[in-house]
C-alpha atoms as a PDB file:
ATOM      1  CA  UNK A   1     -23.001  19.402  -8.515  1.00  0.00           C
ATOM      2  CA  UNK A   2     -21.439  17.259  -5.501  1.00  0.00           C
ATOM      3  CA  UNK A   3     -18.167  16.173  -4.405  1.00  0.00           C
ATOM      4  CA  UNK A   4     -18.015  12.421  -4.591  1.00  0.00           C
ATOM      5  CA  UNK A   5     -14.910  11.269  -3.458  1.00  0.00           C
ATOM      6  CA  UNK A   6     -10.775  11.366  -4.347  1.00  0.00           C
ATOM      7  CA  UNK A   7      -9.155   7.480  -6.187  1.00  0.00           C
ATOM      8  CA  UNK A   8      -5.840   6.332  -4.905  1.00  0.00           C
ATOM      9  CA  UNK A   9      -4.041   3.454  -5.885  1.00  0.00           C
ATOM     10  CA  UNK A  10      -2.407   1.201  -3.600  1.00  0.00           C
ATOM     11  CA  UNK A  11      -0.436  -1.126  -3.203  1.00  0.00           C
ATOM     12  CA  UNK A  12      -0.914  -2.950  -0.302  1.00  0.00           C
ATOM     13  CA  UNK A  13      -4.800  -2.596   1.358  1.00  0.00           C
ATOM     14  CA  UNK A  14      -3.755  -3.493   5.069  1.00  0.00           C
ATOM     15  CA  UNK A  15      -0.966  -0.721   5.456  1.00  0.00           C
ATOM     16  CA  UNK A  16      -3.369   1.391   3.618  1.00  0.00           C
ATOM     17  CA  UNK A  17      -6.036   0.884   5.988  1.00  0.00           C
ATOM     18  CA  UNK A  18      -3.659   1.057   8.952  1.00  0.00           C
ATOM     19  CA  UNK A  19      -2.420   4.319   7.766  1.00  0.00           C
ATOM     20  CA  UNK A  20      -5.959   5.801   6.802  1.00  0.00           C
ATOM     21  CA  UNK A  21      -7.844   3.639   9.610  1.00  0.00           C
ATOM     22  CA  UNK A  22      -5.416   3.272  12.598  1.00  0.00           C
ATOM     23  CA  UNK A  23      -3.544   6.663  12.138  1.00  0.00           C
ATOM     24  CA  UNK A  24      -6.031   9.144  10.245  1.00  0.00           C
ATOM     25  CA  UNK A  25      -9.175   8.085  11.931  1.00  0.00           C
ATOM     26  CA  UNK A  26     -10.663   7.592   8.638  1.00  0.00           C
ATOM     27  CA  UNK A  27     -13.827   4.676   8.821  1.00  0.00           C
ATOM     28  CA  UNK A  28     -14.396   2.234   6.204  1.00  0.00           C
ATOM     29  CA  UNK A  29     -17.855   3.444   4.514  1.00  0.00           C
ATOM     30  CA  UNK A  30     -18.409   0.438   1.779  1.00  0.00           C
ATOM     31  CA  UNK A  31     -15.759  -2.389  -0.501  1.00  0.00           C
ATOM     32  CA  UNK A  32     -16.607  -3.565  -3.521  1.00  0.00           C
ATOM     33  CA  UNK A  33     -14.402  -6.257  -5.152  1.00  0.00           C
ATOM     34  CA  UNK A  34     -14.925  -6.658  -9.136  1.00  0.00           C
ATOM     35  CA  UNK A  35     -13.672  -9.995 -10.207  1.00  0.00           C
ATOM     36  CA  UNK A  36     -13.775  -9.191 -13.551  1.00  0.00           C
ATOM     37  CA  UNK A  37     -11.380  -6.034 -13.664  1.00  0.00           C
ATOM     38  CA  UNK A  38      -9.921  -8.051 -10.848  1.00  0.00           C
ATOM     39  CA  UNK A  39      -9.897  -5.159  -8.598  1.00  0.00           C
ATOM     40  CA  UNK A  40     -11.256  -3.565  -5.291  1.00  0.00           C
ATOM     41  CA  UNK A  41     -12.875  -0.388  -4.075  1.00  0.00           C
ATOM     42  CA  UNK A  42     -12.791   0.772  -0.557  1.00  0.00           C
ATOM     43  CA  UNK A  43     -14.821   3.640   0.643  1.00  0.00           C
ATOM     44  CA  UNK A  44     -13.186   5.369   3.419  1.00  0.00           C
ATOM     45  CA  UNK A  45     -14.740   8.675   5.348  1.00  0.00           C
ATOM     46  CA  UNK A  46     -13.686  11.000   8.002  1.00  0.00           C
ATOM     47  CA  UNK A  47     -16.604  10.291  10.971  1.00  0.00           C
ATOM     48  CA  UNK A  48     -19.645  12.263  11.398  1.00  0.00           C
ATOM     49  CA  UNK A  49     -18.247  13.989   7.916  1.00  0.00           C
ATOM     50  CA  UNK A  50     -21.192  13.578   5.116  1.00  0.00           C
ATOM     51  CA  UNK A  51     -19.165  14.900   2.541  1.00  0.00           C
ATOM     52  CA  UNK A  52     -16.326  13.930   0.011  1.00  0.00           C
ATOM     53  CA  UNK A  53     -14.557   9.984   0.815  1.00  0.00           C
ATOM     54  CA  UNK A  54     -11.422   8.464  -0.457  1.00  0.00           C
ATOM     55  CA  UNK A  55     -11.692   5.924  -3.015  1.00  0.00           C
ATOM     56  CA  UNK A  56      -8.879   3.277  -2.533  1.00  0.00           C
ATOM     57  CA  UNK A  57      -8.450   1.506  -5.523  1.00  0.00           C
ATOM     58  CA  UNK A  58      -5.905  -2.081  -5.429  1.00  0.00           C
ATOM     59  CA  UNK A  59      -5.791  -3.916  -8.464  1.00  0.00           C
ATOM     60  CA  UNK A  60      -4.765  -7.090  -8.028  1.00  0.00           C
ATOM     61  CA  UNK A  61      -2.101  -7.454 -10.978  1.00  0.00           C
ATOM     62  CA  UNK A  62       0.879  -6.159  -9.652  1.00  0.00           C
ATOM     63  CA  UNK A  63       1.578  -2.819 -11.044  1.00  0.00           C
ATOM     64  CA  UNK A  64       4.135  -0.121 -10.544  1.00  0.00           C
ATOM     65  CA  UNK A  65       3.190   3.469  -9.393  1.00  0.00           C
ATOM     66  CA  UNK A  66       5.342   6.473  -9.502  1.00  0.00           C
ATOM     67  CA  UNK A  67       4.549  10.048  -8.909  1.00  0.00           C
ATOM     68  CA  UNK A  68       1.766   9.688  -6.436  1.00  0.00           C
ATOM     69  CA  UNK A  69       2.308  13.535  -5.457  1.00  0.00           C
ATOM     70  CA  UNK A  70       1.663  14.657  -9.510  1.00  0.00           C
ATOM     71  CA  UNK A  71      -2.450  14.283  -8.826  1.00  0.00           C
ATOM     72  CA  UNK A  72      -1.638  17.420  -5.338  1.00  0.00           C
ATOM     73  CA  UNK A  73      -3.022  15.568  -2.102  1.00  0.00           C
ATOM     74  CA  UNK A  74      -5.336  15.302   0.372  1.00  0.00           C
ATOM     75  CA  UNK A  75      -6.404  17.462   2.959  1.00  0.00           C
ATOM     76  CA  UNK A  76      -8.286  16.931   6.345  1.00  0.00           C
ATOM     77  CA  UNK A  77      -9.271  19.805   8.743  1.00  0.00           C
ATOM     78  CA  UNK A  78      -8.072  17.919  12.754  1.00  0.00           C
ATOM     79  CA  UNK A  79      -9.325  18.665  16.191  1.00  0.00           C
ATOM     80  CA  UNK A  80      -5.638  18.648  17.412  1.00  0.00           C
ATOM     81  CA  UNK A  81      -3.062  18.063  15.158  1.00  0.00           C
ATOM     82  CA  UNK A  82       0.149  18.007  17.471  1.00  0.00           C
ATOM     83  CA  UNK A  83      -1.714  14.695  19.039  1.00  0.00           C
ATOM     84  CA  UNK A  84      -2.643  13.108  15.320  1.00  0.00           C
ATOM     85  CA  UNK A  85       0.817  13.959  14.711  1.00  0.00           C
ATOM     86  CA  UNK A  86       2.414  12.287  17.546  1.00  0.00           C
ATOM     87  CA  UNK A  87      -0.160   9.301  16.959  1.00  0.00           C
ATOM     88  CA  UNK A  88       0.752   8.959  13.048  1.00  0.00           C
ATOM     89  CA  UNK A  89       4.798   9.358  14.429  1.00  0.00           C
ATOM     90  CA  UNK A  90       4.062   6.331  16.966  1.00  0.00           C
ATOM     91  CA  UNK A  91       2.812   4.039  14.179  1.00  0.00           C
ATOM     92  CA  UNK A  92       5.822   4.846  12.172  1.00  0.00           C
ATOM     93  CA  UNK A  93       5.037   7.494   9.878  1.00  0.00           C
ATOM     94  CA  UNK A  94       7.374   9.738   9.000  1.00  0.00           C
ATOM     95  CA  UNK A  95       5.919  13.752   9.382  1.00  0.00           C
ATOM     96  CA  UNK A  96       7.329  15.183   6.105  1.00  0.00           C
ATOM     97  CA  UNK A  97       6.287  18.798   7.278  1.00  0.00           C
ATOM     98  CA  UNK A  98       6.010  18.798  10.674  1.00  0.00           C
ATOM     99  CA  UNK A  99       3.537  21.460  11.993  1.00  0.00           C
ATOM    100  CA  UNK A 100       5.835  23.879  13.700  1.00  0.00           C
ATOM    101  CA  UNK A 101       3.579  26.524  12.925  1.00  0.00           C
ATOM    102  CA  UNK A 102       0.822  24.827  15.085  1.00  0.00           C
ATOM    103  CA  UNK A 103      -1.457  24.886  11.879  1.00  0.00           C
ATOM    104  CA  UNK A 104      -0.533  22.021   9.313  1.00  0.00           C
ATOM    105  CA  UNK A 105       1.657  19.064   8.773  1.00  0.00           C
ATOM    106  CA  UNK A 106       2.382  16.744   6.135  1.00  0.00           C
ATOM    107  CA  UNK A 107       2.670  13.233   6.179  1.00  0.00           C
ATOM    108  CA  UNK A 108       2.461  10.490   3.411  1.00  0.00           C
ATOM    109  CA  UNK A 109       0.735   7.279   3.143  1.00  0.00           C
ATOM    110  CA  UNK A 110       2.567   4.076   2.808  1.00  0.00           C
ATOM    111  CA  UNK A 111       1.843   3.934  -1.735  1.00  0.00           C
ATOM    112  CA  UNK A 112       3.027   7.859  -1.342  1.00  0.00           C
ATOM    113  CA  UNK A 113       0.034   9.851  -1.054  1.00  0.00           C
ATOM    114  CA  UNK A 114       0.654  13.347  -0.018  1.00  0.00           C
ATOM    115  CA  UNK A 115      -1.647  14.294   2.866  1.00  0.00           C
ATOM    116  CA  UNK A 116      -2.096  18.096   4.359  1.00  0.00           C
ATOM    117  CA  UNK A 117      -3.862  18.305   8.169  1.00  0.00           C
ATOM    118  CA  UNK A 118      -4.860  21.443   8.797  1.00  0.00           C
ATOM    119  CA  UNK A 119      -5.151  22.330  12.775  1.00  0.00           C
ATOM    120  CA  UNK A 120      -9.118  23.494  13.111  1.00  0.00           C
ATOM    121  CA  UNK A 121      -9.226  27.102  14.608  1.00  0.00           C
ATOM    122  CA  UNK A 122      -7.039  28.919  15.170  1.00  0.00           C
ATOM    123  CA  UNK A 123      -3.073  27.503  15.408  1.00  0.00           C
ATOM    124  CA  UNK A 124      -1.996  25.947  18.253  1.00  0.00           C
ATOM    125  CA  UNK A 125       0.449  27.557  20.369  1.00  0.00           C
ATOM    126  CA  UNK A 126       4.144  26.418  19.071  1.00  0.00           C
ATOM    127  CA  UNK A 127       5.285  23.493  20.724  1.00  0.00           C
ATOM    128  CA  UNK A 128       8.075  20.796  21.256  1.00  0.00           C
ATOM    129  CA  UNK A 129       9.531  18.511  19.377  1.00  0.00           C
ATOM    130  CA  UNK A 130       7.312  20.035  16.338  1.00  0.00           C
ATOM    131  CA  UNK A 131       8.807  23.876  16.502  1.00  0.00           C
ATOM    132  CA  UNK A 132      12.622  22.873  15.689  1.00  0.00           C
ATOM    133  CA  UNK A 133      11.454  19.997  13.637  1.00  0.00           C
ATOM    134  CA  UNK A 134      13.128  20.170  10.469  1.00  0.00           C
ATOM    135  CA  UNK A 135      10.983  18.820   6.915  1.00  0.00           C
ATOM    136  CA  UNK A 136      11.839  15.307   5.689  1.00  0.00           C
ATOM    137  CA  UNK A 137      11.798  14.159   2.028  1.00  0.00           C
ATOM    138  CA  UNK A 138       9.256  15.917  -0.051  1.00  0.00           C
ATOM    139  CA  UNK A 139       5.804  16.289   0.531  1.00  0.00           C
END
């Protein structure tokens, strides 16, 4: 058995990308665009990871999704996570769970996506503005 990949739907593909691409350094493996279901697929993976990808999945009808956090979320291991968390904050995003613990944060993608980093190693050594951070919304 192998891990393929984890489907989202969204909504929009270019904040999508910008929030997978731009702010989780996720790289854009392989698109597919299916006229007749009138959708597209994009690949994304973490780089130099071989393993699992996310499936992004917009269908061009308009549709309306709720309870993006009912499938659990993602999770990506991070070389430093107080500097992908101050990157994602500069773009905008919103750290639901800031990582005050040095270890993990959570932060959601523009269609609602819960995603988990998880500092690699050990935890980083508490640290400013992420130790008094208090949560935001749900994650």
């Amino acid at each position: 058995m192998q891990y393929l990949h984890t489907m989202v739907r969204v909504t929009n593909v270019e904040e999508s990308l910008r929030f997978y691409c731009e702010g989780l350094g996720l790289e854009e493996v392989r698109r597919s665009e299916n006229e007749k279901g009138r959708f597209t697929l994009i690949f994304l993976r973490a780089p130099g990871d071989a393993g699992g990808e996310v499936e992004l999945t917009y269908n061009w009808d308009p549709e309306t999704y709720s309870g993006g956090r009912n499938f659990g979320h993602l999770a990506y291991r991070v070389e430093d996570i107080y500097k992908l968390c101050q990157h994602l904050s500069d773009m905008g995003v919103t750290i639901n769970r800031p990582p005050r613990d040095g270890h993990m944060a959570f932060v959601r993608s523009p269609d609602g996506i819960s995603v988990e980093l998880i500092q690699a190693g050990d935890a980083l050594a508490p640290q400013e503005p992420w130790a008094s951070m208090e949560n935001t919304g749900s994650w």
